[in-house]
Protein backbone atom coordinates (compact mmCIF):
# COMPACT_ATOMS: atom_id res chain seq x y z
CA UNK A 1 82.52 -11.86 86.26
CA UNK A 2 80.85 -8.77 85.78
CA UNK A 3 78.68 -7.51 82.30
CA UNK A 4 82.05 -5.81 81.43
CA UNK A 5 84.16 -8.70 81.74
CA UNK A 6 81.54 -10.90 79.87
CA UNK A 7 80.73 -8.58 77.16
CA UNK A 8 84.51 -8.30 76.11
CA UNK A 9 84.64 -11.76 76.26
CA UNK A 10 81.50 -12.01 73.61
CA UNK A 11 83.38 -9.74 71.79
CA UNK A 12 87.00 -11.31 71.73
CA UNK A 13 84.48 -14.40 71.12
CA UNK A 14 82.82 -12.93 68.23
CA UNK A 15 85.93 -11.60 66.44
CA UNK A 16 87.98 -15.13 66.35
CA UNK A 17 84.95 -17.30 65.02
CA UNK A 18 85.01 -14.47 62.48
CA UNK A 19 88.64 -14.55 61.69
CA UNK A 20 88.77 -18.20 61.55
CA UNK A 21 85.40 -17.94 59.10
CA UNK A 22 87.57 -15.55 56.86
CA UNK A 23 84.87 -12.65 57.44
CA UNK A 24 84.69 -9.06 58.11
CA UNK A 25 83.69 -8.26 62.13
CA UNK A 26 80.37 -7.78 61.15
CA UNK A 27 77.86 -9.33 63.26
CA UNK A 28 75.57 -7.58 65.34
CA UNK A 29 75.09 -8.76 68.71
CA UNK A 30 71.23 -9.21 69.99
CA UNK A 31 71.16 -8.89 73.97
CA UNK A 32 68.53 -10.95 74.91
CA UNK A 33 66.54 -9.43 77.76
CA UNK A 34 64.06 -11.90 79.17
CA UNK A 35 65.68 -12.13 82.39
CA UNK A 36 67.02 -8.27 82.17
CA UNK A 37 65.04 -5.63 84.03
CA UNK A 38 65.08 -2.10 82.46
CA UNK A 39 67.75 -1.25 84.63
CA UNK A 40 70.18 -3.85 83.52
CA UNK A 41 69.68 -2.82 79.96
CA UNK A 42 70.42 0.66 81.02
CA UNK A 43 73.53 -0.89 82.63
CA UNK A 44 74.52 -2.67 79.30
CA UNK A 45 73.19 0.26 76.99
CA UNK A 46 76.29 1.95 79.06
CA UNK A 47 78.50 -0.26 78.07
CA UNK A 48 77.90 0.51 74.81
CA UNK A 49 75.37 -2.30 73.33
CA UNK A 50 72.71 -0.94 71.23
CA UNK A 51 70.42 -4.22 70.22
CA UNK A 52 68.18 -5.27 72.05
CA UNK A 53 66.17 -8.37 72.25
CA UNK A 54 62.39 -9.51 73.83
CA UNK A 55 60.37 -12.51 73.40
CA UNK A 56 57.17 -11.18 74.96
CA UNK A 57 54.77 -8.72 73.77
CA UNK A 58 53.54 -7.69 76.90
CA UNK A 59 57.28 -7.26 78.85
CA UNK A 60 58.62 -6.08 75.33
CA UNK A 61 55.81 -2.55 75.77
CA UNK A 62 56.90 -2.18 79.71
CA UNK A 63 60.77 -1.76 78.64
CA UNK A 64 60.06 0.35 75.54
CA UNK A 65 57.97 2.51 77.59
CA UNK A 66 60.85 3.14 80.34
CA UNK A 67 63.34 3.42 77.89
CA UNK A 68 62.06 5.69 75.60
CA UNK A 69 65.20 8.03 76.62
CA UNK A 70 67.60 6.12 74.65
CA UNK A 71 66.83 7.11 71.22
CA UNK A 72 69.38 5.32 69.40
CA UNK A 73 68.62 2.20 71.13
CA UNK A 74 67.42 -0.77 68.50
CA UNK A 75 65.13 -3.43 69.83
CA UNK A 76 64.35 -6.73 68.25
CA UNK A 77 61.65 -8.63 68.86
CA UNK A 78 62.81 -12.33 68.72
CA UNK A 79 59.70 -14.75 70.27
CA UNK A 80 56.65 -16.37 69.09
CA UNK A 81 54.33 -13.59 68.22
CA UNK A 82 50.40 -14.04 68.54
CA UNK A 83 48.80 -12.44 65.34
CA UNK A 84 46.82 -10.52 67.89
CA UNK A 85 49.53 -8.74 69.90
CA UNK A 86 51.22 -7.39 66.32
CA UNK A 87 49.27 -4.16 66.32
CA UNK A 88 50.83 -3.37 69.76
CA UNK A 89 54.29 -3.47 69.00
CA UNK A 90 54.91 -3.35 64.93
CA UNK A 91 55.75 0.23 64.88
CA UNK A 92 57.93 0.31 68.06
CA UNK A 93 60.23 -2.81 66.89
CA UNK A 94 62.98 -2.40 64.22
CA UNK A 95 63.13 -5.43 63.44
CA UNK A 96 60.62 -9.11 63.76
CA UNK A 97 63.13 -12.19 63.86
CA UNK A 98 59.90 -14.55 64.29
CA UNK A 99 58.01 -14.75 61.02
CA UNK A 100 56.94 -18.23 61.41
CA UNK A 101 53.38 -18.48 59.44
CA UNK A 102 51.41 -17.04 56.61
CA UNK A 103 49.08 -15.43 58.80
CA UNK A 104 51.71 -13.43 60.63
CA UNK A 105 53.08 -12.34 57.98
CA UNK A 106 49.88 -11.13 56.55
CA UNK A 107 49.13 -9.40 60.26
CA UNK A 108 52.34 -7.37 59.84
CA UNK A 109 51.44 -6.51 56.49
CA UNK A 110 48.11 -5.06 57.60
CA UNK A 111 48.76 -3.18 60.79
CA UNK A 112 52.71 -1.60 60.45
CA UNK A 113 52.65 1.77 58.90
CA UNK A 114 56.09 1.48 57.96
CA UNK A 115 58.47 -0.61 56.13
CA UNK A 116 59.02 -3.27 58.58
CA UNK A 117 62.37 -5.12 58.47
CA UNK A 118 61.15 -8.85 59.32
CA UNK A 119 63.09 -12.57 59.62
CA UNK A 120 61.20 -15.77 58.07
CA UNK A 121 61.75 -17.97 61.23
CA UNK A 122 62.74 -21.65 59.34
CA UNK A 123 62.61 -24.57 61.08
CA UNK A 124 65.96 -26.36 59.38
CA UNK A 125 66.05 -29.33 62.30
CA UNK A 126 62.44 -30.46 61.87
CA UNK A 127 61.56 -30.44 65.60
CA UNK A 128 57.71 -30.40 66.30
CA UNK A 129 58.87 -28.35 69.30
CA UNK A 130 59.77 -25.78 67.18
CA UNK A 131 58.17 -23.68 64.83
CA UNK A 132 58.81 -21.91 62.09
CA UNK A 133 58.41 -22.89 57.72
CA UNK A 134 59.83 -25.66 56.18
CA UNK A 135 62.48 -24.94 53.27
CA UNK A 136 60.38 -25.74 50.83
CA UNK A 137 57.60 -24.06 52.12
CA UNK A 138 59.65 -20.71 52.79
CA UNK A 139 60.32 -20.52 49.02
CA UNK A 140 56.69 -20.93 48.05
CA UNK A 141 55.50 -18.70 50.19
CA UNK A 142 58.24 -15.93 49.51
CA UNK A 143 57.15 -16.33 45.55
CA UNK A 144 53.84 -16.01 46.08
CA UNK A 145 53.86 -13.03 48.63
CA UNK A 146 53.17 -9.31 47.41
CA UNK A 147 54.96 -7.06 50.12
CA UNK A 148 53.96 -3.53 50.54
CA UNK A 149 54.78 -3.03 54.40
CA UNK A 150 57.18 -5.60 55.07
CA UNK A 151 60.99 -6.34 53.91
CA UNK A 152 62.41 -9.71 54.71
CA UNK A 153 65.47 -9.20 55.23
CA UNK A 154 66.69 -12.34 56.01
CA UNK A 155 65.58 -15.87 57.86
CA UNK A 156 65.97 -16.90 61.43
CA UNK A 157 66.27 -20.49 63.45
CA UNK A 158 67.19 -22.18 66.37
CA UNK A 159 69.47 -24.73 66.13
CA UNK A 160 68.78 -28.05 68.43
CA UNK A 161 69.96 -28.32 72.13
CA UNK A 162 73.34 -30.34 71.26
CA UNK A 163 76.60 -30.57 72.15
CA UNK A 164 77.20 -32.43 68.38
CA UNK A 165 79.19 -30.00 66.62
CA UNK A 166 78.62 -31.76 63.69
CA UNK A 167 74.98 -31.40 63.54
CA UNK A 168 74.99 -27.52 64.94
CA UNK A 169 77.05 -26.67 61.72
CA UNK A 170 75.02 -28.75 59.17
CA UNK A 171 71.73 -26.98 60.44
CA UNK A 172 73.58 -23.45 60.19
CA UNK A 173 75.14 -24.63 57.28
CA UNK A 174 71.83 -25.30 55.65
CA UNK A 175 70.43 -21.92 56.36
CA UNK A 176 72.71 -19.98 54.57
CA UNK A 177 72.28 -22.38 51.82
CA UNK A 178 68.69 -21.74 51.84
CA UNK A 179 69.12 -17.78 52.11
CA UNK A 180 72.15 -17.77 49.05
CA UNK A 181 69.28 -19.69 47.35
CA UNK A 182 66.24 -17.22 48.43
CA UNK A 183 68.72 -14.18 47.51
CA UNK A 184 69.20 -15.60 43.79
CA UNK A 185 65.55 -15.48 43.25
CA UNK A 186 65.27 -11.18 42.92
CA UNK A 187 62.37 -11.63 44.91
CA UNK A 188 60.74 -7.78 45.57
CA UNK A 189 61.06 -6.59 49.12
CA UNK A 190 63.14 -10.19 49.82
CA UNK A 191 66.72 -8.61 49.85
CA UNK A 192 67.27 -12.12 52.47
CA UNK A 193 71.08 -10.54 53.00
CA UNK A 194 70.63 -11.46 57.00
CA UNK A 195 71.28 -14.62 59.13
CA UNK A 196 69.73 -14.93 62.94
CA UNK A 197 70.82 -17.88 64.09
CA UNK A 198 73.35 -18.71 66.96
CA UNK A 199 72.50 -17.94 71.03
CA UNK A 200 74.88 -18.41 74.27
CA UNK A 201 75.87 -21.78 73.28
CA UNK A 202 76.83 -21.91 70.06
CA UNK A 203 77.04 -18.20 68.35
CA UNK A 204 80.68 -19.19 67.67
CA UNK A 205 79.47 -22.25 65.14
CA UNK A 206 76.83 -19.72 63.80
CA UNK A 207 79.29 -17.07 62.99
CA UNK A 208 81.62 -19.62 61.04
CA UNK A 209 78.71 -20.56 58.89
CA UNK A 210 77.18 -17.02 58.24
CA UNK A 211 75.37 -15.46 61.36
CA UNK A 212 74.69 -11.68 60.95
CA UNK A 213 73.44 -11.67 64.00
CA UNK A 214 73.65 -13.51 67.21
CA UNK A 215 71.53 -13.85 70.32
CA UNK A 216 73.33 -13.63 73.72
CA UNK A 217 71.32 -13.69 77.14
CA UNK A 218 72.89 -15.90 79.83
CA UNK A 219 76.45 -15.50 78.67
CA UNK A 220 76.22 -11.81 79.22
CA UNK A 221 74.59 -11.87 82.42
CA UNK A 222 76.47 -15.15 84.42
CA UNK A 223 72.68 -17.19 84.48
C-alpha cells in the first residue's frame, strides 16, 4: 500500500473509534518521523498532514532546517529530552509531549521565550522502562509549579506493549481520569484539555477513551 492508501485508512480508522466513542472527529494525528527522511515528510506534508513528530534533538534540527519552506507545518517533539538539548529546539517546537521530570520542566521554563505548549509525560503502567511522573506526583508537582513560559496543556503516556485489550483501556482509561481530575483543580497555565496517548497499535483504544492526539509511524509508512 502506498502513504495514500494508508493514510485514508488512519483516517477511516480514526473516525469509527470516534463514532463508536460518541465524539466529535477531533483528534489530531502526530506523524511520527523517526524513520522518515525530509523527503518523505514532504511526500506526506502533500498529502495534506500537517503534525509532525521527532524523538531526537539532533535529527529533530536537521528536518526543521530543510523544511523551513513549509510554514504552516506543526512539529511535535515527542522523545526523551536531555535538559541540555532544550535550548536548541524550545522555540522551533510547538508543542513538548515529553515533560517527564521537575528539572525539565524548569529547563523549559528558563530557556523558551515564548509560551510553550508542553505535555506532563505520566507513567500510568508503572514500568521502570518507562519514564515519566507518577499520578500522585503529577498533581503535586502541578500545585506547586509557578508557570511563566510554559502551558501544560495536557499529559502524555505510553501504554504497555500488549495485545490485552483490557489492560490498554484501563491505562487510557486512567489518564483521562487523571487529566478530568488535573482540569478541576483551576490550576494557572494548566488548562490539561489534551490527551497524547495511543501509537500504530492501539490509537483506536486511545481514541475511545479520550486521545486528542495520536501517534502514527509504522502504520503510515508499511514498516
Amino acid at each position: 500500500m502506498t502513504k495514500k492508501d494508508n493514510l485514508i485508512q488512519i483516517e477511516n480508522n480514526i473516525a469509527n473509534a470516534c463514532e463508536k466513542a460518541g465524539r466529535n472527529n477531533d483528534v489530531h494525528l502526530i506523524a511520527v518521523t523517526k524513520t522518515i527522511d525530509a523527503d518523505g515528510i514532504r511526500e506526506l506534508y502533500d498529502l495534506g498532514l500537517r503534525n509532525f513528530g521527532e524523538n531526537r534533538a539532533d535529527v529533530f534540527l536537521e528536518k526543521y532546517e530543510a523544511l523551513k519552506g513549509l510554514s504552516d507545518i506543526v512539529w511535535h517533539f515527542i522523545g526523551s529530552l536531555q535538559t541540555r538539548k532544550v535550548r536548541d529546539i524550545v522555540d522551533k517546537v510547538d508543542a513538548i509531549h515529553s515533560v517527564d521530570r521537575p528539572s525539565l520542566a524548569k529547563e523549559i521554563e528558563k530557556r523558551a521565550t515564548k509560551l510553550t505548549p508542553c505535555f506532563l509525560q505520566i507513567n500510568i503502567s508503572g514500568e521502570e522502562s518507562k519514564h515519566g511522573f507518577t499520578k500522585e506526583s503529577a498533581i503535586r508537582f502541578l500545585k506547586e509549579a509557578d508557570f511563566k513560559n510554559i502551558e501544560m496543556i495536557g499529559l502524555m503516556t505510553m501504554a504497555p506493549l500488549t495485545e490485552n485489550v483490557g489492560e490498554l483501556h484501563q491505562v487510557f482509561h486512567e489518564l483521562k481520569q487523571l487529566q478530568l481530575d488535573i482540569q478541576k483543580l483551576g490550576l494557572n497555565r494548566v488548562p490539561c484539555k489534551e490527551l497524547s496517548m495511543g501509537m500504530t497499535n492501539d490509537y483506536m483504544i486511545a481514541i475511545e477513551e479520550g486521545a486528542t492526539h495520536i501517534r502514527v509511524g509504522r502504520a503510515l509508512v508499511n514498516e
